[in-house]
Protein backbone atom coordinates (compact mmCIF):
# COMPACT_ATOMS: atom_id res chain seq x y z
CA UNK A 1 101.19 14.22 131.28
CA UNK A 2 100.51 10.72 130.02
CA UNK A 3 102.39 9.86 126.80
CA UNK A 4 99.11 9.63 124.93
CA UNK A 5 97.71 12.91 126.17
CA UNK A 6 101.78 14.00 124.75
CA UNK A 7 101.61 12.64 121.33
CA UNK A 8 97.92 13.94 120.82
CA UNK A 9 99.08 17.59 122.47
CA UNK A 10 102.31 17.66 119.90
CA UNK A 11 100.12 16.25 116.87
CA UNK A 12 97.42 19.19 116.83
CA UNK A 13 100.82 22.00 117.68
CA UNK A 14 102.11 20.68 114.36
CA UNK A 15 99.02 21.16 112.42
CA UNK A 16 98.34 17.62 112.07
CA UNK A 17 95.23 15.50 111.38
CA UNK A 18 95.17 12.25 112.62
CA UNK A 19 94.62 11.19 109.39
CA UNK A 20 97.23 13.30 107.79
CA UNK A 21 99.75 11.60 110.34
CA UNK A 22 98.19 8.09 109.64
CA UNK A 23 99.43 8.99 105.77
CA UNK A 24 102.63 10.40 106.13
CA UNK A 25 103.74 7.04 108.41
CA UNK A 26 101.18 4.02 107.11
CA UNK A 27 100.01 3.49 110.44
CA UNK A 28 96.55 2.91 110.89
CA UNK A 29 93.97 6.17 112.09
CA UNK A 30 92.35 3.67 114.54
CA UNK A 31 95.65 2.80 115.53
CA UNK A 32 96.68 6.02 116.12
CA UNK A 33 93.65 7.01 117.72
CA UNK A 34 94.27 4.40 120.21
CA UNK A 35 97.82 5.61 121.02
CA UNK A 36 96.39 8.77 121.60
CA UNK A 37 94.14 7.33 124.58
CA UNK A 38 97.80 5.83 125.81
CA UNK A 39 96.48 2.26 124.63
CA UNK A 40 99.26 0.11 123.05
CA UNK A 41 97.63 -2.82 123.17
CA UNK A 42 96.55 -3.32 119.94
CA UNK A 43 100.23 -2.58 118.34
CA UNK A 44 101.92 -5.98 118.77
CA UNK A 45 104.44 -5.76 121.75
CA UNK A 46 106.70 -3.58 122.78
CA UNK A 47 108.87 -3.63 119.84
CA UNK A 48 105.98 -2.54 117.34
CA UNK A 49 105.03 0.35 119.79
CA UNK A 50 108.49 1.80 120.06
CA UNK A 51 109.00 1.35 115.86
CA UNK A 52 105.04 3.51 115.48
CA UNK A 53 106.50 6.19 117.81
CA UNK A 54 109.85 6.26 116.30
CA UNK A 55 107.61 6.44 113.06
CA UNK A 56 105.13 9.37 114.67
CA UNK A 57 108.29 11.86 116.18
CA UNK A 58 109.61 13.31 113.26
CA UNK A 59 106.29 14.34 111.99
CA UNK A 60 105.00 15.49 115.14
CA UNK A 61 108.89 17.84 115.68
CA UNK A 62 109.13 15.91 118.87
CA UNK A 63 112.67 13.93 120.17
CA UNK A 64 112.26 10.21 119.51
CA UNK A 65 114.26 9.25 123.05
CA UNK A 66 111.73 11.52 124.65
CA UNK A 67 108.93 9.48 123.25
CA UNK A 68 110.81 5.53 123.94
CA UNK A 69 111.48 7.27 127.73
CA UNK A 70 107.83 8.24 128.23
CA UNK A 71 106.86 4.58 126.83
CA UNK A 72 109.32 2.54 128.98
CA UNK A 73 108.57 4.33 132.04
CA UNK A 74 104.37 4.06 131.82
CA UNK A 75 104.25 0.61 129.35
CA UNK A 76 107.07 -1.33 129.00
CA UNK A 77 106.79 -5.02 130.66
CA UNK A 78 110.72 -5.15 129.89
CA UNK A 79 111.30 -1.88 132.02
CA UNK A 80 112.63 -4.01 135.30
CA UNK A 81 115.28 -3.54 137.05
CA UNK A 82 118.01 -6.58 137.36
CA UNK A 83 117.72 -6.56 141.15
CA UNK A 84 113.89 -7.16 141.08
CA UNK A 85 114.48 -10.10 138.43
CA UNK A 86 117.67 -11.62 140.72
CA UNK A 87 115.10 -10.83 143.82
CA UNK A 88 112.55 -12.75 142.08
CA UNK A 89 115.23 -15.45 141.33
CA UNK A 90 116.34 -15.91 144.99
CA UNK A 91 120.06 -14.68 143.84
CA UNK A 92 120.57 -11.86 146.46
CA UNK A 93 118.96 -13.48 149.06
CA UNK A 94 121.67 -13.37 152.05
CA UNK A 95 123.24 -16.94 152.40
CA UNK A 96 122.76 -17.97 155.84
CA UNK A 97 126.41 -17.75 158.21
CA UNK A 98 128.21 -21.13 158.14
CA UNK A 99 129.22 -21.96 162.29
CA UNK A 100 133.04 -22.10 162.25
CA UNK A 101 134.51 -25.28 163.11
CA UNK A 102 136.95 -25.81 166.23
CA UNK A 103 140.39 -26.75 165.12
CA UNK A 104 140.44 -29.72 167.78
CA UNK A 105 137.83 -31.65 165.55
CA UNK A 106 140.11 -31.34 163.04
CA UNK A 107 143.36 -31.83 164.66
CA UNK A 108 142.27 -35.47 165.66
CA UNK A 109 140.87 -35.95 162.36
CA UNK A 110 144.40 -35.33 160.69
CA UNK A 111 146.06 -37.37 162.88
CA UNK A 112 143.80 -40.27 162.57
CA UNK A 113 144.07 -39.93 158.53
CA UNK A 114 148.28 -40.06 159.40
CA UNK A 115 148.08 -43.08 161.11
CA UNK A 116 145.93 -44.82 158.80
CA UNK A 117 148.24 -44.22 155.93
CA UNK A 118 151.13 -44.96 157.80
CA UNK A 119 150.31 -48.32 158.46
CA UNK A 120 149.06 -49.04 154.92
CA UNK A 121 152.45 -48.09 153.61
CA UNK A 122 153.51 -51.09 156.26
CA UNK A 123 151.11 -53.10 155.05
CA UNK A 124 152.20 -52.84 151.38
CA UNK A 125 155.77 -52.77 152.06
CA UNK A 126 155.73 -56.45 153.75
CA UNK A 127 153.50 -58.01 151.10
CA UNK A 128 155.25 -60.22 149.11
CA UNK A 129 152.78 -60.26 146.42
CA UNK A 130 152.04 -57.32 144.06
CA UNK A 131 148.66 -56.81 141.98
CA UNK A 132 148.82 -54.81 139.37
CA UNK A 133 145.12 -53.72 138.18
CA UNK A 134 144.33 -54.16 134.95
CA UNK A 135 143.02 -51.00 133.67
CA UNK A 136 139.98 -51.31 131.07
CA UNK A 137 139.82 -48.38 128.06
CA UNK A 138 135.92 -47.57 127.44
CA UNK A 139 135.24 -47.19 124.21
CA UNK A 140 135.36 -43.68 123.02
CA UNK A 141 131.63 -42.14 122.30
CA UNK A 142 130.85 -41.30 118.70
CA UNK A 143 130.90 -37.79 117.85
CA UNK A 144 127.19 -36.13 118.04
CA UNK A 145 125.60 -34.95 115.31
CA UNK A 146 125.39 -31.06 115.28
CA UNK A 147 122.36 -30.10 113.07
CA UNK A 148 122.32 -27.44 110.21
CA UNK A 149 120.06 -24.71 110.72
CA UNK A 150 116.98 -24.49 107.48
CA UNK A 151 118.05 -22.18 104.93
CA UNK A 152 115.55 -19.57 104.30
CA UNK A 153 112.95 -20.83 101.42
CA UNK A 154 114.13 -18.94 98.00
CA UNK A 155 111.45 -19.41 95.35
CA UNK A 156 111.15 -18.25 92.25
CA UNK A 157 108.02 -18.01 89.63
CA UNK A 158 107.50 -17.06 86.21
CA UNK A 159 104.51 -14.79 85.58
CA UNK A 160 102.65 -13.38 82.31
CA UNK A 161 102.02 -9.54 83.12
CA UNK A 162 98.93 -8.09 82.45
CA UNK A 163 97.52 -6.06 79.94
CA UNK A 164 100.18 -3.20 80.41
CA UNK A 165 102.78 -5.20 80.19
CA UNK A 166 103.65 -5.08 84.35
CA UNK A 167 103.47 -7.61 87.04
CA UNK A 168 101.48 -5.99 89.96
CA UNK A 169 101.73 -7.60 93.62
CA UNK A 170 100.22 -6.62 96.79
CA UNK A 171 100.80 -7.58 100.38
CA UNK A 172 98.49 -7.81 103.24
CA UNK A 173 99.20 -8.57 106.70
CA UNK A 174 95.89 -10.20 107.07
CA UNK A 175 96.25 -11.99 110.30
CA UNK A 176 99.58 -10.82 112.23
CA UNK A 177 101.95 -8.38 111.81
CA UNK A 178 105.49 -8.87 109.50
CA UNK A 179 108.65 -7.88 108.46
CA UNK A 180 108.91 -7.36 104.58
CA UNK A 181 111.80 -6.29 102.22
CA UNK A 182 110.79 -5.69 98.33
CA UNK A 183 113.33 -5.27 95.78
CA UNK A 184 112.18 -3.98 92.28
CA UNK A 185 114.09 -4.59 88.80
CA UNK A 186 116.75 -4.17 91.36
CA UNK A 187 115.82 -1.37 92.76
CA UNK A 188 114.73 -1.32 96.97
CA UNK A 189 111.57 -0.13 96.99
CA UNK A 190 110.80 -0.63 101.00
CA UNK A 191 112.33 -2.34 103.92
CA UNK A 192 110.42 -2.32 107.26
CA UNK A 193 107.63 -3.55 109.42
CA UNK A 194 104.21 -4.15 107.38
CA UNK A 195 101.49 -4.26 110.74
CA UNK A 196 97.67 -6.72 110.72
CA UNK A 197 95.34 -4.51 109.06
CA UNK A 198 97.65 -2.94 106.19
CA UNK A 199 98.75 -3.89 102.77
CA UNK A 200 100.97 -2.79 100.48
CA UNK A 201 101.17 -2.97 96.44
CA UNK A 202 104.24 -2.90 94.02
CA UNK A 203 104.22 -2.76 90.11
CA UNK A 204 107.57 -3.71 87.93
CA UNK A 205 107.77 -4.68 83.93
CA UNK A 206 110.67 -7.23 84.63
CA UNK A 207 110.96 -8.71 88.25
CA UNK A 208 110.06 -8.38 91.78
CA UNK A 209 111.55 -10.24 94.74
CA UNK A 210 110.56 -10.58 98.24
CA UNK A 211 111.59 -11.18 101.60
CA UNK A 212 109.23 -12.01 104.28
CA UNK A 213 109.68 -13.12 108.09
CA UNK A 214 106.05 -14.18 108.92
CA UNK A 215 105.28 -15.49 105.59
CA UNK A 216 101.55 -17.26 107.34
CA UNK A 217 100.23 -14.19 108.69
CA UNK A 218 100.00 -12.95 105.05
CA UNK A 219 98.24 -12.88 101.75
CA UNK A 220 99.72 -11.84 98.55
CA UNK A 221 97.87 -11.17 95.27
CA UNK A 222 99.06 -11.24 92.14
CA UNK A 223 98.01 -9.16 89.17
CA UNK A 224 94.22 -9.65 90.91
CA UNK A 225 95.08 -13.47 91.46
CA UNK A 226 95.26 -14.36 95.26
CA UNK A 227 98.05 -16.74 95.32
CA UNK A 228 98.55 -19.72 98.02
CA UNK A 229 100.60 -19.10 101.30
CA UNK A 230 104.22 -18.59 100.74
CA UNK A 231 105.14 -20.65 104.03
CA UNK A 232 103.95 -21.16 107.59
CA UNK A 233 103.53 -18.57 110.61
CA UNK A 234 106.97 -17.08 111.46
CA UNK A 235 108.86 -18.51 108.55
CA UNK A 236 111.20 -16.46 106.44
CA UNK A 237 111.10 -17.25 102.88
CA UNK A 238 112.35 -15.39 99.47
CA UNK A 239 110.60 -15.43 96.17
CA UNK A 240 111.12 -13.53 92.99
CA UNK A 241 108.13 -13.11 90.51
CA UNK A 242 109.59 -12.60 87.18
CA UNK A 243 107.83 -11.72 83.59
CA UNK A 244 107.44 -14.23 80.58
């Protein structure tokens, strides 16, 4: 049974509504609908698709390793073998058998080398004159420079709450998908994957900080003001939103 067919099979024995599931896990119903129909290509790579169906087992009373084995086996591109990848390489090709050499060959050859040290060592001995080469130091090479990785952007920014005396921030993943951890008044609120399509909104009296690894595939708003990017695609940056 293809894994789609599966998850759609195990969704309806638990009583569920793709809708219902879509709730209890953020993931989109159109998403979801599309897993069903065993398309993943709308969920961002393999990694996303193995985090929605580690997401979808538990609700669905169905083993997560069951799920990931079903995936790699029909979906995965990373589900090769290192023998097809050292094939593809060239590194178990058979090296072709060296032709041993006769010892004769090299018999004469050792001989010859003999002699012709022997009679340098005459040579040298009977020379009345000795050279000694003069040996020049090159100058030692200067040490290269090993650069420092960017730290991660840490911002912070004072706001005036609104009428109720809270700040009020949402996140949307408008164009790509993200990784987002949101700490409120000190308090973890969520840490995880935010996907394209979905946004999420946080309220706090005193402060609210952020962490974001794709910080110009989204847009944040702030108590209904859209606020400029926090950084470029793929960049991690920090920022903490505090009250007046």
């Amino acid at each position: 049974m293809p894994l789609g067919e599966f998850l759609r099979a195990a969704r309806e024995s638990a009583g569920l509504s793709i809708d219902e599931l879509a709730e209890s896990t953020s993931i989109r119903p159109g998403l979801i609908r599309e897993i069903e129909k065993n398309n993943f290509i709308h969920c961002g790579g393999d990694t996303y698709a193995r985090g929605h169906l580690r997401n979808i087992a538990p609700k669905i009373s169905v083993d997560v390793q069951t799920l990931i084995d079903l995936f790699n086996e029909e979906h995965s591109t990373e589900a090769r073998t290192i023998h097809d990848m050292l094939v593809e390489n060239n590194v178990t090709k058979f090296a072709t058998e060296r032709k041993s050499l006769s010892w004769k060959p090299l018999a004469i050859a050792s001989i010859v080398i003999l002699a012709a040290i022997a009679g340098g060592q005459i040579i040298i001995s009977n020379s009345k004159t000795m050279v000694t080469p003069t040996v020049t130091e090159s100058p030692t090479p200067p040490p290269i420079a090993t650069p420092t990785a960017e730290p991660t952007p840490k911002v912070e920014a004072t706001v005036v709450p609104d009428a109720n005396g809270e700040m009020k921030l949402t996140i949307a993943a408008t164009r790509g998908n993200s990784n987002i951890d949101v700490v409120v008044d000190g308090k973890h609120l969520f840490k995880g994957p935010i996907f394209q399509g979905d946004s999420k909104s946080f309220s706090a009296p005193t402060s609210i900080s952020i962490y974001v690894s794709n910080a110009g595939d989204l847009d944040l708003t702030l108590n209904g003001t859209a606020l400029a990017p926090l950084g470029e695609r793929n960049q991690e940056v920090r920022k903490t939103f505090r009250s007046k």
